[in-house]
N, C-alpha and C. Protein backbone atom coordinates (compact mmCIF):
# COMPACT_ATOMS: atom_id res chain seq x y z
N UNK A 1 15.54 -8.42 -10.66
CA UNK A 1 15.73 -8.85 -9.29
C UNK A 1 14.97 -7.89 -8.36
N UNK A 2 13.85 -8.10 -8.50
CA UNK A 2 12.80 -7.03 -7.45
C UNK A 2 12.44 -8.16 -6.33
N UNK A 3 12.25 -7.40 -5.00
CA UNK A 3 12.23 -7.47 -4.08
C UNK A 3 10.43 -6.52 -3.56
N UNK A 4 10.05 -7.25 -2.58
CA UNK A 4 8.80 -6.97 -1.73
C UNK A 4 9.29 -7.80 -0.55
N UNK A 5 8.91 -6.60 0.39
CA UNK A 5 9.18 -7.21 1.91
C UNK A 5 7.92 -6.46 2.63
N UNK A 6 7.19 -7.18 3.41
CA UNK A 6 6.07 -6.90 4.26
C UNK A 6 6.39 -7.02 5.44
N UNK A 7 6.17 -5.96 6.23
CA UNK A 7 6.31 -5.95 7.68
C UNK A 7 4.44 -5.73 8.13
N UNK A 8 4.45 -6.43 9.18
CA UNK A 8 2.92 -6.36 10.10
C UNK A 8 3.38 -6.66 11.11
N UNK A 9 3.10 -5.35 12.48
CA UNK A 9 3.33 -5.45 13.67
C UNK A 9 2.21 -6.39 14.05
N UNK A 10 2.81 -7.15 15.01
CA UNK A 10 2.74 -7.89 16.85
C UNK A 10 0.79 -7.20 16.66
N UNK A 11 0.35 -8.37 16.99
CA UNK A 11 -1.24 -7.99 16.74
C UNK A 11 -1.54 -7.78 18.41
N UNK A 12 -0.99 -8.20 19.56
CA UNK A 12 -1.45 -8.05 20.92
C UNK A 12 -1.03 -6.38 21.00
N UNK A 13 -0.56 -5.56 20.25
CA UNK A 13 -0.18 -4.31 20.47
C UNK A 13 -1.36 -3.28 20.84
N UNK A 14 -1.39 -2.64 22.03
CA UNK A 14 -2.32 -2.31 22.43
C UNK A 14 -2.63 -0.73 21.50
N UNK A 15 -2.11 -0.38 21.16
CA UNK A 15 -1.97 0.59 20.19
C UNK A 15 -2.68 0.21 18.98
N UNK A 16 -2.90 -0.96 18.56
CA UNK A 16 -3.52 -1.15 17.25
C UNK A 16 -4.77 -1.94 17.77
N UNK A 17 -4.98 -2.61 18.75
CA UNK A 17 -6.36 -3.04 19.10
C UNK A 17 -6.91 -1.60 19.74
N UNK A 18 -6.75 -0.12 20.00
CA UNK A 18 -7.56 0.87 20.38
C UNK A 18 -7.68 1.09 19.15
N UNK A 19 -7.08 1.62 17.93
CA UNK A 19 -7.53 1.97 17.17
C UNK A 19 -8.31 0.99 16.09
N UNK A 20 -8.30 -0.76 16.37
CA UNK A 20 -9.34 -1.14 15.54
C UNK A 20 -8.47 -1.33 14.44
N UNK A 21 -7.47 -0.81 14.04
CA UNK A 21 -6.99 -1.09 12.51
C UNK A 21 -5.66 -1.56 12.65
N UNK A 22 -4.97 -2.55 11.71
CA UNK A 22 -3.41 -3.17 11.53
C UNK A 22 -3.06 -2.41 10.34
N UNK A 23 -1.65 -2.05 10.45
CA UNK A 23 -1.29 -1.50 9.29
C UNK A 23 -0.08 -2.86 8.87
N UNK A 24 -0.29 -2.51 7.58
CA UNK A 24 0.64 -3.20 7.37
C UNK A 24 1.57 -2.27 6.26
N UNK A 25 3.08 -2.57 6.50
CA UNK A 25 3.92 -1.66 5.64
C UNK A 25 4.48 -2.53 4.20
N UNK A 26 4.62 -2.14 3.47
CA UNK A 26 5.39 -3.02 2.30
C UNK A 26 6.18 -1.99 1.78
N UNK A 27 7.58 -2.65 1.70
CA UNK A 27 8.53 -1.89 1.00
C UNK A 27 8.51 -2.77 -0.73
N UNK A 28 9.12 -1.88 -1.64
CA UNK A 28 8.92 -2.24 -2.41
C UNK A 28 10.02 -1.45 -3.24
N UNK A 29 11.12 -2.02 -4.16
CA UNK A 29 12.47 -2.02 -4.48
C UNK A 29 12.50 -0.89 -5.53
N UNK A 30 11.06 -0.29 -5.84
CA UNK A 30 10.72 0.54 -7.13
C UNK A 30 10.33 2.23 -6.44
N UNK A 31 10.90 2.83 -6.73
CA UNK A 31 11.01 3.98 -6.56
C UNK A 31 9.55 4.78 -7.30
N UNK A 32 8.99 5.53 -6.56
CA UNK A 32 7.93 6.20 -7.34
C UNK A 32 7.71 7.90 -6.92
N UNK A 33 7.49 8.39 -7.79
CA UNK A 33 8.08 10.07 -7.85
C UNK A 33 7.28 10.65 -6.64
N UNK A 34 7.38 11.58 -5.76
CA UNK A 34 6.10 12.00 -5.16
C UNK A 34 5.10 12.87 -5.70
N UNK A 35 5.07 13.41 -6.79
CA UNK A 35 4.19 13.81 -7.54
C UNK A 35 3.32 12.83 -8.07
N UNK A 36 3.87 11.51 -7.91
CA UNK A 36 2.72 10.45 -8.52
C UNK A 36 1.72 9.83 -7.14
N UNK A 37 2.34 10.36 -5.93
CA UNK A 37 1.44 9.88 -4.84
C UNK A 37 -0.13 9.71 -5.18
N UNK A 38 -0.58 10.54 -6.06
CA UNK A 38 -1.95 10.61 -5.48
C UNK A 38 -2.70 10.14 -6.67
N UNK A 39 -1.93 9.48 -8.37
CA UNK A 39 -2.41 9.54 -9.36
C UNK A 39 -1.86 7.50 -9.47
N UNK A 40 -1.28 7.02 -9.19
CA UNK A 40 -0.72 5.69 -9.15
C UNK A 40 -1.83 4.69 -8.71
N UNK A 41 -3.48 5.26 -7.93
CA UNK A 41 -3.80 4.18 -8.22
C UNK A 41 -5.21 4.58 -8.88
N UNK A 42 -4.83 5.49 -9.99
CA UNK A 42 -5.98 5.48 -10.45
C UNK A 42 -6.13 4.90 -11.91
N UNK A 43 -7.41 4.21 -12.81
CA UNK A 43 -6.94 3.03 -13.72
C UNK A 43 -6.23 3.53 -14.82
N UNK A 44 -5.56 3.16 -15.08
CA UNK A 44 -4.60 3.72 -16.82
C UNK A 44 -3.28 4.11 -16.69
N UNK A 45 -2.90 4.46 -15.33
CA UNK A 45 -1.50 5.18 -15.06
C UNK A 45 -0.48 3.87 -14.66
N UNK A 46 0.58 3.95 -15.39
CA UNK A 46 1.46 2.74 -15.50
C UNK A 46 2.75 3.57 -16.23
N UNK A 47 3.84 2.54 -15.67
CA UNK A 47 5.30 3.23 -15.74
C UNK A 47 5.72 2.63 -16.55
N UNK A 48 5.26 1.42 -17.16
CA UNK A 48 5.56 0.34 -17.80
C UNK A 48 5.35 0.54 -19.36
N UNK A 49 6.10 -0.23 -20.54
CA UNK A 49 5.91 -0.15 -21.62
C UNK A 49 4.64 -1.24 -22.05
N UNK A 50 5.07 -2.04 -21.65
CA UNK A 50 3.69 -3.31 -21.53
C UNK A 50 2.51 -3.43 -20.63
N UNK A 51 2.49 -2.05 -19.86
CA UNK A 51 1.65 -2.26 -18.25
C UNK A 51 0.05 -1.91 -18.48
N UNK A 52 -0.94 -1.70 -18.43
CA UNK A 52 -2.26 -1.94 -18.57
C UNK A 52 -2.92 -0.64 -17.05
N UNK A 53 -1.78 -0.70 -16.34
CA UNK A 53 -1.89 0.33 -15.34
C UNK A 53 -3.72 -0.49 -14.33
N UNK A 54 -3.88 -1.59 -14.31
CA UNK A 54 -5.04 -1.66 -13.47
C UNK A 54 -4.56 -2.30 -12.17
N UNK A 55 -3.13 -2.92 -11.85
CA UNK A 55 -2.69 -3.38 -10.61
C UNK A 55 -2.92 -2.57 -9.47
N UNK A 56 -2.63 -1.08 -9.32
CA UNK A 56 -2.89 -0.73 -8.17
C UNK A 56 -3.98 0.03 -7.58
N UNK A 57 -4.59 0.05 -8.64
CA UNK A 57 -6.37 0.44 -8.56
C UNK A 57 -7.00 -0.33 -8.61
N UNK A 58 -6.68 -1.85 -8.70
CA UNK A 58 -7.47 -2.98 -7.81
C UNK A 58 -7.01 -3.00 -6.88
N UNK A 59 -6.19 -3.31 -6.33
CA UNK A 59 -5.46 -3.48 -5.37
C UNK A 59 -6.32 -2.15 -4.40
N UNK A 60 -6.23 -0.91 -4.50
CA UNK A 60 -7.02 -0.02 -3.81
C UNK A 60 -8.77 -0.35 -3.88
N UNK A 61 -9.16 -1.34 -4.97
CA UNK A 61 -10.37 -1.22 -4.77
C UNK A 61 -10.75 -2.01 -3.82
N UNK A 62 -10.03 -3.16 -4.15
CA UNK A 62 -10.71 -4.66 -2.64
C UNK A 62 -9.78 -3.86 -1.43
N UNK A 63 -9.16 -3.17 -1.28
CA UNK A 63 -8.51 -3.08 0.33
C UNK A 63 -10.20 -1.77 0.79
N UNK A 64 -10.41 -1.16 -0.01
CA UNK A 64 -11.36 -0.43 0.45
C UNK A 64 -12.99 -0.66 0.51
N UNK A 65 -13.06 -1.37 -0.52
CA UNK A 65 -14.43 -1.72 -0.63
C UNK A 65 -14.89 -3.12 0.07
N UNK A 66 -14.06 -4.19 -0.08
CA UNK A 66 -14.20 -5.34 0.31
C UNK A 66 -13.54 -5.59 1.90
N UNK A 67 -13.04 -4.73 2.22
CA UNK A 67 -12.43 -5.28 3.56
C UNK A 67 -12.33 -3.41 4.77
N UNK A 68 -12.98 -2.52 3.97
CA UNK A 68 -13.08 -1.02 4.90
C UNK A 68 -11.92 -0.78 5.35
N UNK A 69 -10.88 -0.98 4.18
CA UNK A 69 -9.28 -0.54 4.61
C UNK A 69 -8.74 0.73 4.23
N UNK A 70 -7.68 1.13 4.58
CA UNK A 70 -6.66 2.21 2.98
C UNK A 70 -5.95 1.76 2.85
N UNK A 71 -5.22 2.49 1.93
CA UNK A 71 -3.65 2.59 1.41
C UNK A 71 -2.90 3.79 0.64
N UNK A 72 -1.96 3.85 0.96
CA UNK A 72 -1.51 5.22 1.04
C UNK A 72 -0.03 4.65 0.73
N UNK A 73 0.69 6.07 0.05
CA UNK A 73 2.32 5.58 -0.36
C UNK A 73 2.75 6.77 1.28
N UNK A 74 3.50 5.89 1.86
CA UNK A 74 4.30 6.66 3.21
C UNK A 74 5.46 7.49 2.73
N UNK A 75 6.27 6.77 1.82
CA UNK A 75 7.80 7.87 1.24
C UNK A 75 8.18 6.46 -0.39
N UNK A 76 8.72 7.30 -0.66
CA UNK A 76 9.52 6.80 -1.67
C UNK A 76 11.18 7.44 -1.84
N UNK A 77 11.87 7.01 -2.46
CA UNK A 77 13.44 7.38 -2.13
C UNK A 77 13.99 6.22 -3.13
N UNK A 78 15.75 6.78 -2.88
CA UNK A 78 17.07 5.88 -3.62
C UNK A 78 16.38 4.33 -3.41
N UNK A 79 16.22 4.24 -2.51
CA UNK A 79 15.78 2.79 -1.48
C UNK A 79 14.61 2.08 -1.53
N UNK A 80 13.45 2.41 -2.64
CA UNK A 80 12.20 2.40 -2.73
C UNK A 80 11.07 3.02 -1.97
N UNK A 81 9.91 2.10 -2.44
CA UNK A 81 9.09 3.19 -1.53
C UNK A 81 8.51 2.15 -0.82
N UNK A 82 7.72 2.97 -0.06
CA UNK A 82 7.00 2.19 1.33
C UNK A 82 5.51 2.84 1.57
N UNK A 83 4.71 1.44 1.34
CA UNK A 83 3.55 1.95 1.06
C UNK A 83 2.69 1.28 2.57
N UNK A 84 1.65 1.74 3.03
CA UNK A 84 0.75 1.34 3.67
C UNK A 84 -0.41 1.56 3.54
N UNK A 85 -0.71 -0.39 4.22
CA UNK A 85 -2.28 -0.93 3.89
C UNK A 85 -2.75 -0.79 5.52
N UNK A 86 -3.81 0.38 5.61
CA UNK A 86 -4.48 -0.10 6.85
C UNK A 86 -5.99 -1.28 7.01
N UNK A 87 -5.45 -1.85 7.87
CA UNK A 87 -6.83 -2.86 7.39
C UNK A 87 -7.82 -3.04 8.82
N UNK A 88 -9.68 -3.12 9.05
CA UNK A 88 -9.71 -3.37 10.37
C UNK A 88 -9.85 -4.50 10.73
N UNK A 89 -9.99 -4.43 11.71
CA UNK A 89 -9.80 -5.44 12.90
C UNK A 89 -11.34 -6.22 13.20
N UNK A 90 -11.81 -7.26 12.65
CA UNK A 90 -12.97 -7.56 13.46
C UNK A 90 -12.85 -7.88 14.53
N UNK A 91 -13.81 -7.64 15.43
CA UNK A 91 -14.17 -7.61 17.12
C UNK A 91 -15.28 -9.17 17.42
């Protein structure tokens, strides 16, 4: 019973049209260590017994290469973690 919930602020926010970029937050029901912040999306690393570990190092490759975004883990906790996708804004 996993759960993903996406929040994306109000796009008229003048705060995110100066800076050009929308973030978007996703919580996500899975807890991930903070020592793994910086190794989770690179290819092979997986928590899983069956996992292949390439989900979130694609996932980092099209947000960065294909669309000039990031993504970054914000916190993790009891409560899951909460990751953000910044993405820009065409003009």
């Amino acid at each position: 019973n996993k759960r993903i919930i996406i929040l994306i602020p109000y796009p008229n926010n003048p705060q995110i049209i100066q800076h050009r970029y929308i973030d978007i937050h996703i919580h996500i029901i899975i807890p991930i260590l903070k020592s793994d912040f910086y190794t989770i999306f690179n290819p092979g690393v997986t928590s899983k017994k069956r996992g292949w570990g390439l989900g979130l190092s694609l996932v980092k490759r099209i947000v960065e290469e294909y669309h000039t975004g990031k993504i970054k883990v914000l916190s993790s906790g009891k409560e899951g973690t909460i990751m953000q996708i910044s993405l820009k804004i065409n003009s």
